[in-house]
Protein backbone atom coordinates (compact mmCIF):
# COMPACT_ATOMS: atom_id res chain seq x y z
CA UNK A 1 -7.88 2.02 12.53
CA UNK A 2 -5.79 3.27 9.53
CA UNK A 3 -7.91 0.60 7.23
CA UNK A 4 -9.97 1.19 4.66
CA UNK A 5 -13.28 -0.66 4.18
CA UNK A 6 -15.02 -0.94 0.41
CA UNK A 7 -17.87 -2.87 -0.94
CA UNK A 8 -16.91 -5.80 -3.13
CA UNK A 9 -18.93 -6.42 -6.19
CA UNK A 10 -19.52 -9.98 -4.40
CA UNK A 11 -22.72 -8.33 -2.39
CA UNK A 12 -22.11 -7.35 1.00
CA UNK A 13 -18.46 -8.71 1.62
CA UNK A 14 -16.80 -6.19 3.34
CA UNK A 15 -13.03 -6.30 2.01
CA UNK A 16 -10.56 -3.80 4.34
CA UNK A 17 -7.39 -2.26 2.29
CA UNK A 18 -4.33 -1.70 4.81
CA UNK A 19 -2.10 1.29 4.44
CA UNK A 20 1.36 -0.06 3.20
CA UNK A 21 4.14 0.98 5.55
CA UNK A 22 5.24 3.82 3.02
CA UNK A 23 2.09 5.40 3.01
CA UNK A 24 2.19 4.88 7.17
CA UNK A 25 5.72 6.69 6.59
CA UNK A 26 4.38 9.37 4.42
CA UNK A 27 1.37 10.33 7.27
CA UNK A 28 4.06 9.89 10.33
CA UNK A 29 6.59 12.24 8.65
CA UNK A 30 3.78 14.61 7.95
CA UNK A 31 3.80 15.24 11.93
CA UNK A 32 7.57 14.50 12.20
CA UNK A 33 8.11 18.15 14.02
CA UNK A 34 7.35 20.07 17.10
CA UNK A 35 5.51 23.29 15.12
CA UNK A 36 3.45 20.55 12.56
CA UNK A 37 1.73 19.01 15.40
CA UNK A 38 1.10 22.96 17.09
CA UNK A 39 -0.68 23.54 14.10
CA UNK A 40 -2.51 20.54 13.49
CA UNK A 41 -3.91 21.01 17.13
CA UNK A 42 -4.79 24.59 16.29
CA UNK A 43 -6.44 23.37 13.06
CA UNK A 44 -8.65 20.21 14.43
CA UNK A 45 -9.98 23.26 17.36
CA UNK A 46 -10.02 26.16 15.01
CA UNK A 47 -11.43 24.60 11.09
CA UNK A 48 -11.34 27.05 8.38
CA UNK A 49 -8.60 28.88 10.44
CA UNK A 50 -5.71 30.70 7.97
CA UNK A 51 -2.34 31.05 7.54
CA UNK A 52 -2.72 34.07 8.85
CA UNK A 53 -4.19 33.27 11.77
CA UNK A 54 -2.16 29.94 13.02
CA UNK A 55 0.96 32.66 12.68
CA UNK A 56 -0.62 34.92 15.22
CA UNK A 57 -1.72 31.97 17.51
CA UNK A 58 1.92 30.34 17.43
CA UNK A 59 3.53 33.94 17.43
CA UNK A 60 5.46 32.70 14.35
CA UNK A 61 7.25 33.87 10.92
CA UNK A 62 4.25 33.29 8.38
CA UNK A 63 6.54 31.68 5.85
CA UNK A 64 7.45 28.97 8.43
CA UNK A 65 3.79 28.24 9.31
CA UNK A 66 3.02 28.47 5.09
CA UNK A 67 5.89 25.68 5.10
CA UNK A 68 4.34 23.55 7.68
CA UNK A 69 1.02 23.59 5.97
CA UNK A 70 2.16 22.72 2.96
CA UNK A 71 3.79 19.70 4.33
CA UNK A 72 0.79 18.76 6.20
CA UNK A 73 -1.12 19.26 3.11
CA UNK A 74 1.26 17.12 1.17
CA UNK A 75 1.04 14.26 3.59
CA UNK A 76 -2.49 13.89 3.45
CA UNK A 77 -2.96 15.48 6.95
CA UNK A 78 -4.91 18.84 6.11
CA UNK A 79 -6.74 20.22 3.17
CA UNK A 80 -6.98 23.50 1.98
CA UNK A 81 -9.82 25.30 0.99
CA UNK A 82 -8.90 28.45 -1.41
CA UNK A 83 -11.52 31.05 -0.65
CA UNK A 84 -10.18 34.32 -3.09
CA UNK A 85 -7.01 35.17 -1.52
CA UNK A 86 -7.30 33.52 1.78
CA UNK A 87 -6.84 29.58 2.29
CA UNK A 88 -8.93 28.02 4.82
CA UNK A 89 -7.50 25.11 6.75
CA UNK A 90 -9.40 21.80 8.00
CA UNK A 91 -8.37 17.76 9.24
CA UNK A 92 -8.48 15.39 6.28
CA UNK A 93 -9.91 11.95 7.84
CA UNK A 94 -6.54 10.56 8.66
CA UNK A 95 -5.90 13.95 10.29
CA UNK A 96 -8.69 13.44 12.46
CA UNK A 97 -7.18 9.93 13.11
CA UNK A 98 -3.76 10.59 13.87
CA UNK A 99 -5.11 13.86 16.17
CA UNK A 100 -7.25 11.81 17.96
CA UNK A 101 -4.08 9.40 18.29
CA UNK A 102 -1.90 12.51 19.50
CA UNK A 103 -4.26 12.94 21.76
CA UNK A 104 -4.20 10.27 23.79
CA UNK A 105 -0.73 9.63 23.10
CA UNK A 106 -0.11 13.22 25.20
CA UNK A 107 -2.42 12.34 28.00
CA UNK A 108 -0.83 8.49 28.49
């Protein structure tokens, strides 16, 4: 699930890279707090959704949400997309995977 798959220079042998448990750490601590997994909910339903936006949605102080998405950003959760002065906000792929974990972790 969190592996990576590459093509070897040896023809089609497919060789998978696991994540080492720091950079397991580094994702897991990305979502380490109540309002970081609000937003990363808003952001898998809502993509290109702003700052802006998630602070009306969450009824929250902007500079807290600006925080949060930095933090997701840094962890490799989110990516932001500068468009002038607004940033747009989508999942990275292991934001898709750990929503999609969140997910059914929830409903379980």
């Amino acid at each position: 699930m969190l592996a990576k798959k590459k093509r070897s220079s040896y023809g089609n042998i497919s060789i998978s890279k696991k994540k080492s448990p720091k950079q397991i750490e580094r994702h897991l601590k990305g979502v380490a707090n109540h309002r970081r997994i609000e937003i990363l909910f808003l952001i898998a339903s809502n993509k290109g959704i702003t700052v802006d936006k998630i602070t009306k949605r969450l009824n929250c102080n902007f500079k807290t949400i600006s925080v949060h998405t930095q933090r997701l950003a840094q962890a490799g959760l989110i990516r932001k997309d500068y468009q002038g002065r607004a940033v747009v906000h989508e999942l990275s792929p292991y934001g898709k995977t750990l929503y999609n974990f969140l997910k059914t972790f929830q409903h379980s």
